[in-house]
Protein backbone atom coordinates (compact mmCIF):
# COMPACT_ATOMS: atom_id res chain seq x y z
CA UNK A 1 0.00 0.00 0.00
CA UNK A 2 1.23 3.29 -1.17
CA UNK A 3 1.46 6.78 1.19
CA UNK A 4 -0.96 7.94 -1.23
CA UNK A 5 -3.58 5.43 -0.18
CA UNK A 6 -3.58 7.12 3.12
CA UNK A 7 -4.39 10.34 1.51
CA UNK A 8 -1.20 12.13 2.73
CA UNK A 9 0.08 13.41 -0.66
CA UNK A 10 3.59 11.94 -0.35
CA UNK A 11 4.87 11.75 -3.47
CA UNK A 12 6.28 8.33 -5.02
CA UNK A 13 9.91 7.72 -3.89
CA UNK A 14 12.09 8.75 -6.62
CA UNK A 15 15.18 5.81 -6.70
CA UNK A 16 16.06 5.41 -10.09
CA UNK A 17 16.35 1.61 -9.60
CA UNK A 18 20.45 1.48 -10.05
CA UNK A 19 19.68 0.13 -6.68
CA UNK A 20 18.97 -2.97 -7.64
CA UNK A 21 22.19 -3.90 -8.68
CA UNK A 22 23.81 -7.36 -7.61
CA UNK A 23 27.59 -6.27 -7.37
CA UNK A 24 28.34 -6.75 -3.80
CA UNK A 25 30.91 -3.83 -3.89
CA UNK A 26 28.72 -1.21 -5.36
CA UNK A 27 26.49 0.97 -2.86
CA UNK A 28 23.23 2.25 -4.76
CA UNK A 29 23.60 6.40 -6.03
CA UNK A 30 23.25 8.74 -3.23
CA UNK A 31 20.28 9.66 -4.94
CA UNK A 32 18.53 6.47 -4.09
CA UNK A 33 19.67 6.39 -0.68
CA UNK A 34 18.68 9.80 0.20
CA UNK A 35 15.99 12.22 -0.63
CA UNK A 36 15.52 15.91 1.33
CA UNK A 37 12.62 17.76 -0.33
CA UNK A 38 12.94 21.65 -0.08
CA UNK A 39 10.92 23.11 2.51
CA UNK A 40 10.08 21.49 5.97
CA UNK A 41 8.81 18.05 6.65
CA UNK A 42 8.96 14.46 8.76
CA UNK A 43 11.99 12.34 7.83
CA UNK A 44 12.40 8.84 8.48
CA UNK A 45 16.11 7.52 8.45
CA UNK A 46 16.35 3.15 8.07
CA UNK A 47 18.29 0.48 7.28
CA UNK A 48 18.40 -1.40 4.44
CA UNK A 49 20.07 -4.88 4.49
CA UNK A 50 20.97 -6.41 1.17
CA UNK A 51 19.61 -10.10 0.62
CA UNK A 52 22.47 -12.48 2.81
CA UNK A 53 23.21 -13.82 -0.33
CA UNK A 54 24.51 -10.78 -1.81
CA UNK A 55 27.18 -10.26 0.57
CA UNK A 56 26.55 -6.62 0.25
CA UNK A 57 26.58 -4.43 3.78
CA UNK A 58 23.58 -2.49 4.90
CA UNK A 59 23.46 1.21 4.79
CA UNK A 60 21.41 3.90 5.87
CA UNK A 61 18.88 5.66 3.67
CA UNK A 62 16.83 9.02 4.38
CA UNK A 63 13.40 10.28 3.09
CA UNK A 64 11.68 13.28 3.76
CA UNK A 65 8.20 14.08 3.09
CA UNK A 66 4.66 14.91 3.55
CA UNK A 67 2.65 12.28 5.90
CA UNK A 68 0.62 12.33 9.02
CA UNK A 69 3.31 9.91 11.06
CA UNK A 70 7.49 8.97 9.96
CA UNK A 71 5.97 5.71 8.68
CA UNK A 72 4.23 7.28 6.71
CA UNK A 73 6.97 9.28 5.32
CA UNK A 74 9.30 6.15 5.21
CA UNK A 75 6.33 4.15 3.14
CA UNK A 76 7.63 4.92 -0.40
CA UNK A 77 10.66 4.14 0.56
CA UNK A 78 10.22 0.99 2.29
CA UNK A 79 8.48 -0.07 -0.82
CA UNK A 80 10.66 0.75 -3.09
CA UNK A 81 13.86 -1.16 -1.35
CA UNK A 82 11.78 -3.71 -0.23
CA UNK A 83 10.95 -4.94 -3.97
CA UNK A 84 14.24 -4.42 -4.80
CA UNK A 85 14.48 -7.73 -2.16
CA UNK A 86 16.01 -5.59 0.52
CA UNK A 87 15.19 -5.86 4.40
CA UNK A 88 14.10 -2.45 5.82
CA UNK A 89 14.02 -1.43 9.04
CA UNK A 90 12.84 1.88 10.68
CA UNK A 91 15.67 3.33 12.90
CA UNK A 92 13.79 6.88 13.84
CA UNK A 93 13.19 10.16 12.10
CA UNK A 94 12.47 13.88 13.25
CA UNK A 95 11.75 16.71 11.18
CA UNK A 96 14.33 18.36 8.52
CA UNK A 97 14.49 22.00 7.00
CA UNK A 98 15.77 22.65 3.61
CA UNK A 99 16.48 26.06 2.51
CA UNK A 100 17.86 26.39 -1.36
CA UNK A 101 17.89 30.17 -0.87
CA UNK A 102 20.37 30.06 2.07
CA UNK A 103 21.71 26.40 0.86
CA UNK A 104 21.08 24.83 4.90
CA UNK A 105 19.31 22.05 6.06
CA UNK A 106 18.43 21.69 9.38
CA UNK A 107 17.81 18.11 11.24
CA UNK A 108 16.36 18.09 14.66
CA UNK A 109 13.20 16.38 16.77
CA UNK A 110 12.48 12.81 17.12
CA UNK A 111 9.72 10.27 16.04
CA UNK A 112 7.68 8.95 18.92
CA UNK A 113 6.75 5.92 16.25
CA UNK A 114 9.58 4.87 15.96
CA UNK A 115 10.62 5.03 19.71
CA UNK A 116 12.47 8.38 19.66
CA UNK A 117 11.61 11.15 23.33
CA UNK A 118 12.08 14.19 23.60
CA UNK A 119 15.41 15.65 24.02
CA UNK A 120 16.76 11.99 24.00
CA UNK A 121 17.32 9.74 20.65
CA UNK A 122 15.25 10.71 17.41
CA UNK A 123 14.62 6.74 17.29
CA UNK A 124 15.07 3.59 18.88
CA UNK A 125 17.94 2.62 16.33
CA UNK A 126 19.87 6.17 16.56
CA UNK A 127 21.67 8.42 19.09
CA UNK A 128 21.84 11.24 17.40
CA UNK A 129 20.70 12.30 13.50
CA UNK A 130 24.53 12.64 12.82
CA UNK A 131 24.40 9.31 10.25
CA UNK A 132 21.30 10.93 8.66
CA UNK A 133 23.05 14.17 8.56
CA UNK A 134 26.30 12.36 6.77
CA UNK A 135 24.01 10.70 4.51
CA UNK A 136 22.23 14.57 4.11
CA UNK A 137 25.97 16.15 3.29
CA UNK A 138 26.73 13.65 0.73
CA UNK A 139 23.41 14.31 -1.13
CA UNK A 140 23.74 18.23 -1.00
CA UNK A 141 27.81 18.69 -0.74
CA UNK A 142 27.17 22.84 -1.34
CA UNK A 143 24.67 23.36 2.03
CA UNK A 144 25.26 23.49 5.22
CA UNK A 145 23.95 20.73 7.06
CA UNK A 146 23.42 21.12 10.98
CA UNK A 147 21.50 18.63 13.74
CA UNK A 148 20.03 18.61 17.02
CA UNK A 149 18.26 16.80 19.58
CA UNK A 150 16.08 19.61 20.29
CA UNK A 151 12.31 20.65 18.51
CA UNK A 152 9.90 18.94 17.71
């Protein structure tokens, strides 16, 4: 089932499918692991695990978007990996600000979905948003990319 179903206007995730891939030395594009639409919204980081077979490591991925909850937000994504025969797993999420004008994003908050408090970890599989903000840097290598605990 798509975000859309829900009627939260997320839009389809937008992995090209290089993805899918069986080289066990080759990590899909940035651009398939990460998408930051402009403006302000819910993020989701998770893991995706390539098939044991593969011999390929996980890695992180991050989607931002419209959506009512993070799992919402993380839907298209989940999707997408998932029939690419990956394992995903939600690791938290918070909210995340990006501003083409000033070239900045901003990372912050926590999902209480996926087992993030207040002030504490943004999800029950981070500490911080510092992988999502690595992942962030790599995608957008001209902005300034900041994170914090704090917000909501």
């Amino acid at each position: 089932m798509r975000a859309e179903a829900h009627g939260v206007g997320a839009a389809p995730y937008s992995g090209d499918g290089e993805a899918a891939a069986s080289s066990s030395d080759a990590l899909a594009p940035v651009s398939d692991r990460c998408e930051v639409a402009s403006g302000r919204y819910k993020y989701a980081c998770l893991r995706v695990s390539p098939p044991r077979s593969s011999g390929g490591e996980p890695f992180i991925a991050v989607r931002s978007g419209r959506g009512s909850y993070h799992a919402d937000v993380a839907e298209p994504a989940v999707e997408y990996w998932e029939s690419q025969g990956y394992d995903v797993a939600a690791l938290g999420g918070g909210r995340i600000v990006r501003d083409d004008e000033a070239k900045t994003v901003s990372i912050y908050g926590f999902s209480v979905g996926f087992g993030g408090s207040e002030g504490g970890p943004p999800g029950r599989g981070m500490a911080d948003h510092s992988q999502a903000a690595e992942l962030v840097r790599e995608l957008l290598p001209s902005y300034t990319v900041n994170f914090s605990a704090e917000g909501y």
